[in-house]
C-alpha atoms as a PDB file:
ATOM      1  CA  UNK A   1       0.000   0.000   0.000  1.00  0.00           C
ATOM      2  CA  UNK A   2       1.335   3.701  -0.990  1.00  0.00           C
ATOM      3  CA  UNK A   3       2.361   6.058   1.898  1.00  0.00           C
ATOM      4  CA  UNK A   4       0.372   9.525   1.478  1.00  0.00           C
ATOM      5  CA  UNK A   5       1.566  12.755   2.414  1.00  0.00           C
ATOM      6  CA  UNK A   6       0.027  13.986   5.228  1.00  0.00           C
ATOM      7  CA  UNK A   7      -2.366  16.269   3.082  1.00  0.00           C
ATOM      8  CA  UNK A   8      -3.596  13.328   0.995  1.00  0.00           C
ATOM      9  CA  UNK A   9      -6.958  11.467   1.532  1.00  0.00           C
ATOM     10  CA  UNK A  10      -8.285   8.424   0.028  1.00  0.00           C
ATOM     11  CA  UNK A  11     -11.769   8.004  -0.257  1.00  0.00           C
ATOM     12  CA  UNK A  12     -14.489   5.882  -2.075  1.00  0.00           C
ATOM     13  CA  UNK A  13     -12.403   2.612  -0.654  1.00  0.00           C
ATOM     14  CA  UNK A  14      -9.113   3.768  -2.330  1.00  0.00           C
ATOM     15  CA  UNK A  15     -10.621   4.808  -5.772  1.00  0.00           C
ATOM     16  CA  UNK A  16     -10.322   8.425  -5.483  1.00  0.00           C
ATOM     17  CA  UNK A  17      -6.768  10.635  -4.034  1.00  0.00           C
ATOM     18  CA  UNK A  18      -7.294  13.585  -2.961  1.00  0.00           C
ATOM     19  CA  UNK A  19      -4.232  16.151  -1.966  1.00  0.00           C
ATOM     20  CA  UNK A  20      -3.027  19.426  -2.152  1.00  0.00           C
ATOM     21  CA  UNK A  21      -0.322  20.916  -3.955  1.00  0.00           C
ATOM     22  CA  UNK A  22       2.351  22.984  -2.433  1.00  0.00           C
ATOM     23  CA  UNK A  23       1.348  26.467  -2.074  1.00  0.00           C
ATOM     24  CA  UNK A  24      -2.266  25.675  -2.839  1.00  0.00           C
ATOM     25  CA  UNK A  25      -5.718  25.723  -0.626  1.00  0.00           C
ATOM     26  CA  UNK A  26      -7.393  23.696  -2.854  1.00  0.00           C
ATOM     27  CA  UNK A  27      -8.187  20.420  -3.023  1.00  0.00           C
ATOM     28  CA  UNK A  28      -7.203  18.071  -5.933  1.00  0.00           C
ATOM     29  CA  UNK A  29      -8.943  14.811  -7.057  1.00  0.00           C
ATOM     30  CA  UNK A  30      -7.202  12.355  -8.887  1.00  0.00           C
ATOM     31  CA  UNK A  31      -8.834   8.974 -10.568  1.00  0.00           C
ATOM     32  CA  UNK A  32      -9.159   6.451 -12.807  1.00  0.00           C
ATOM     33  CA  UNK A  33     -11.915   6.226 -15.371  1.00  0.00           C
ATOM     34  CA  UNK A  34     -11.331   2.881 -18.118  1.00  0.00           C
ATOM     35  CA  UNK A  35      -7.720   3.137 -17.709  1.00  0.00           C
ATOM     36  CA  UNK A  36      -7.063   6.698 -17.792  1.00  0.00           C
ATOM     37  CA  UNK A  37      -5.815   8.716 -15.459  1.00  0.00           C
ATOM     38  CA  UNK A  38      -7.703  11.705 -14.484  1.00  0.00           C
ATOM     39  CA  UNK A  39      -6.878  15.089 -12.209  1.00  0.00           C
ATOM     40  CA  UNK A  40      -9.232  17.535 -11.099  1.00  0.00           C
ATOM     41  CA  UNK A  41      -9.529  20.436  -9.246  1.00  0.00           C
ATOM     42  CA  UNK A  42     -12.275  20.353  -6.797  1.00  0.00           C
ATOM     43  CA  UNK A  43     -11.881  24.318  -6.401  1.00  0.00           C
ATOM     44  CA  UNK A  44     -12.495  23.897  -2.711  1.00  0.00           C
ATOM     45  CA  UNK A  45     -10.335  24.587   0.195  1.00  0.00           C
ATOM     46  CA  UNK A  46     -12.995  22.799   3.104  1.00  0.00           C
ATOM     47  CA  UNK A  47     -12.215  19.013   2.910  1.00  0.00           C
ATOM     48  CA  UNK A  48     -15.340  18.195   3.808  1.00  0.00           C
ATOM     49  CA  UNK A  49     -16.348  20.369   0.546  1.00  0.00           C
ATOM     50  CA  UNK A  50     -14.024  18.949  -1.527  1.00  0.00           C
ATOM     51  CA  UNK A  51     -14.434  15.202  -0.928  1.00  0.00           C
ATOM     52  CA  UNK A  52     -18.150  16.149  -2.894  1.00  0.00           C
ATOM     53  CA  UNK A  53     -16.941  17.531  -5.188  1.00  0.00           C
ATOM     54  CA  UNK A  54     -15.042  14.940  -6.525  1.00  0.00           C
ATOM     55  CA  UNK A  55     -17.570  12.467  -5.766  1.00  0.00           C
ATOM     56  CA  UNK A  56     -19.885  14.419  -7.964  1.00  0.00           C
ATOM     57  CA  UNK A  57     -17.511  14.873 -10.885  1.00  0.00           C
ATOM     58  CA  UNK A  58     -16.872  10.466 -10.406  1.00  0.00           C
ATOM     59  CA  UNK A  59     -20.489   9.550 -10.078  1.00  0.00           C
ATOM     60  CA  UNK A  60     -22.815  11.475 -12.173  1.00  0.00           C
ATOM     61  CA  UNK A  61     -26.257  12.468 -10.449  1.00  0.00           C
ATOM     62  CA  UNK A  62     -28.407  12.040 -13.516  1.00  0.00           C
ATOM     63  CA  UNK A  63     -26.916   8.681 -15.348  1.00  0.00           C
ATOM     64  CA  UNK A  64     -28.001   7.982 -18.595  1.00  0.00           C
ATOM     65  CA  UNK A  65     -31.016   4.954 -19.053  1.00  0.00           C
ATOM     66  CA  UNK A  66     -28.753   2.959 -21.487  1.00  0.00           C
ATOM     67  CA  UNK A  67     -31.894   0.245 -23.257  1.00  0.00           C
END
């Protein structure tokens, strides 16, 4: 198992990162989505805030009815 900076989270059961840059408030979210690699800005600075954010941008609200 990776060792996270102290300003790192993991959340969904490991399938989201989220961290902080130096010299930045604001929370980043970093995934996978088939294969690819994907970093985000949550544009928050609250963690709380930031953690649904990401889980937002992961798991759309409004998925599509696929027949």
């Amino acid at each position: 198992m990776p060792v996270l900076r102290e300003d790192s989270v993991l959340i969904i059961n490991g399938a989201v990162k989220l961290y902080r840059r130096q010299r930045s408030r604001k929370w980043q979210a970093a995934f996978q989505i088939d294969g690819q690699y994907i970093r985000i800005s949550t544009g928050k600075s609250d963690l709380d805030e930031a953690k649904q954010a990401a889980i937002s941008r992961l798991v759309p609200v409004d998925p599509p009815i696929l027949f």
